[in-house]
Protein backbone atom coordinates (compact mmCIF):
# COMPACT_ATOMS: atom_id res chain seq x y z
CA UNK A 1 0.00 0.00 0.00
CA UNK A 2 1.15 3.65 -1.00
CA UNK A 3 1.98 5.65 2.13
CA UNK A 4 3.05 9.24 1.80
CA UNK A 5 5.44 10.39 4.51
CA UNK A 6 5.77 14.56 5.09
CA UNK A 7 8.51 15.90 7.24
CA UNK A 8 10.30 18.78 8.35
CA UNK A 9 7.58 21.45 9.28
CA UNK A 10 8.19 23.10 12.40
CA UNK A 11 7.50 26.81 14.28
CA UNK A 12 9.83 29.44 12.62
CA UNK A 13 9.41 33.42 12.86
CA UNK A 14 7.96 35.40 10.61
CA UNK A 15 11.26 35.78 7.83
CA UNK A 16 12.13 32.36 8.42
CA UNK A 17 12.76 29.45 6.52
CA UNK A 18 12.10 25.69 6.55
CA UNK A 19 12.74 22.57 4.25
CA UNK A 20 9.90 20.18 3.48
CA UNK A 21 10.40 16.66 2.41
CA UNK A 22 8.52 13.97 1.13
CA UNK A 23 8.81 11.13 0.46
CA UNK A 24 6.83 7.77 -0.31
CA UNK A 25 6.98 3.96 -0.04
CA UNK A 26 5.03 1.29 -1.80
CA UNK A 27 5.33 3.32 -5.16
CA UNK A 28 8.03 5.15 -7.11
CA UNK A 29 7.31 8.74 -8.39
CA UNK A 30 9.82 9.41 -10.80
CA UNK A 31 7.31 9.21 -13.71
CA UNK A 32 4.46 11.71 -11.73
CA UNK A 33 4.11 15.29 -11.36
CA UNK A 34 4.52 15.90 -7.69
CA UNK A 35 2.81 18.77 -5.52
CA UNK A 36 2.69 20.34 -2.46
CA UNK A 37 -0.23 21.46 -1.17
CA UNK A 38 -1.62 22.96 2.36
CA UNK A 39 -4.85 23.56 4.33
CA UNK A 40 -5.05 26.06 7.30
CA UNK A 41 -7.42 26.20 9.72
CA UNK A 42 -10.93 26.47 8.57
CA UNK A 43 -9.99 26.36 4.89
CA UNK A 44 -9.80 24.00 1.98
CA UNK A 45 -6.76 22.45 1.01
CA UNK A 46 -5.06 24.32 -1.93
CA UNK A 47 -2.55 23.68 -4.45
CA UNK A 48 1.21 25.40 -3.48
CA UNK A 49 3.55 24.17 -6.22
CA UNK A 50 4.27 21.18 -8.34
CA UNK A 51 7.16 20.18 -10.11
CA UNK A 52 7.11 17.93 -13.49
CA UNK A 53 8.81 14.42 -13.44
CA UNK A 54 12.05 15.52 -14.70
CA UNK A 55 12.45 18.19 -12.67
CA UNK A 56 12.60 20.60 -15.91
CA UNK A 57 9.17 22.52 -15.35
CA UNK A 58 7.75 23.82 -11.93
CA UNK A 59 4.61 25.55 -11.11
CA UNK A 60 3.89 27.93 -8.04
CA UNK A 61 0.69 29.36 -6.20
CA UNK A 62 0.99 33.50 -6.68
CA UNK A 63 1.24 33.34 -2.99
CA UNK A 64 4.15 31.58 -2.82
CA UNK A 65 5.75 32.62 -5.99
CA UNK A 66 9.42 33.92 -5.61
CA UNK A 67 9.43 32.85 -1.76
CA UNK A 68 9.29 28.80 -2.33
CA UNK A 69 11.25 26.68 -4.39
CA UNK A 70 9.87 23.04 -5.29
CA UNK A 71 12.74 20.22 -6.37
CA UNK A 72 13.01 16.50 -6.64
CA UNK A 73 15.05 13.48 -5.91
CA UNK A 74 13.92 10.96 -8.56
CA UNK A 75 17.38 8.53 -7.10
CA UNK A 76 16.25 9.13 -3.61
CA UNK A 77 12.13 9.24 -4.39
CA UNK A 78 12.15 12.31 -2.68
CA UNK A 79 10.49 15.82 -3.20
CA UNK A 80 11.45 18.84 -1.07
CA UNK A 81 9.71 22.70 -1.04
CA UNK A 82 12.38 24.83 0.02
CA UNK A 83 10.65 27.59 1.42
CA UNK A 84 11.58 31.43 2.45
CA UNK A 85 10.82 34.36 4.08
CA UNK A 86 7.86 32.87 5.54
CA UNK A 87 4.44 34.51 6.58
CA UNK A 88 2.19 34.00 9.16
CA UNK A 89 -0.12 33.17 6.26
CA UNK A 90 1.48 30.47 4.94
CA UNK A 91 0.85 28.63 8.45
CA UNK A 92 -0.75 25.05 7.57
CA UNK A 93 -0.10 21.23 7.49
CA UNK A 94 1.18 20.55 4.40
CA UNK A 95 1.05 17.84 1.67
CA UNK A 96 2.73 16.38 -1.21
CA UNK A 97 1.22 14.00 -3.21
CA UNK A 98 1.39 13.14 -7.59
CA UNK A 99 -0.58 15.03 -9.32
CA UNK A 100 -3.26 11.89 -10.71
CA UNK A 101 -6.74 11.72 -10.89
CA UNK A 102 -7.56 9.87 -7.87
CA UNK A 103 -4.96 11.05 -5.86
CA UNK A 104 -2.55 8.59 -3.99
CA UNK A 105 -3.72 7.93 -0.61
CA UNK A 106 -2.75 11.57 1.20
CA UNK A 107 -0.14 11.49 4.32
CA UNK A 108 0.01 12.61 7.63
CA UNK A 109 0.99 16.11 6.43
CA UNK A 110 3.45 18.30 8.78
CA UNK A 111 2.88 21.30 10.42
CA UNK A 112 4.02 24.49 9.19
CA UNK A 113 3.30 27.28 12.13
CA UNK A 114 4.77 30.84 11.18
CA UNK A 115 4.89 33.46 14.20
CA UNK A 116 4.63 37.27 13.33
């Protein structure tokens, strides 16, 4: 069975940066588009970036654009968001998961927590 495993959220300052992985057993990725997503609080879970199975093409929410950086690890299964001068708004668990119709069964998700 496909399990999705999200790590390396955390509680950072406003300005801060942390480094999401992901990573997955059960299935390799290195033929799917991979994304990130998130859901705060009280909201629907939205799309954050993606990144195409090469590596060569990469996709970005405008409110993340310029501040996040989405990369893979096809050797290591692995797909990171790199992500900067965070906001208070980007606080939320967040997701990866390929980009199919269903969706692979989603993780755990990690938590993301940005302090102003």
């Amino acid at each position: 069975q496909v399990q999705l495993l999200e790590s390396g959220g955390g509680l950072v300052q406003a300005g801060g940066s942390l480094r999401l992985s992901c990573t997955a057993s059960g299935r390799t990725f290195s033929l799917d588009t991979m994304g990130w997503f998130r859901q705060a609080p009280g909201k629907e879970r939205e799309f954050v970036a993606a990144i195409s199975p090469g590596g060569t093409s990469t996709y970005y929410a405008d409110s993340v654009k310029g501040r996040f950086t989405i990369s893979r690890d096809n050797a290591k299964n692995e797909v990171y968001l790199q992500m900067n001068n965070l906001e208070p708004e980007d606080t939320a668990v967040y997701y990866c998961n390929a980009e199919i119709i269903p969706p692979l069964p989603w993780g755990q998700g990690t938590q993301v927590t940005v302090s102003s």
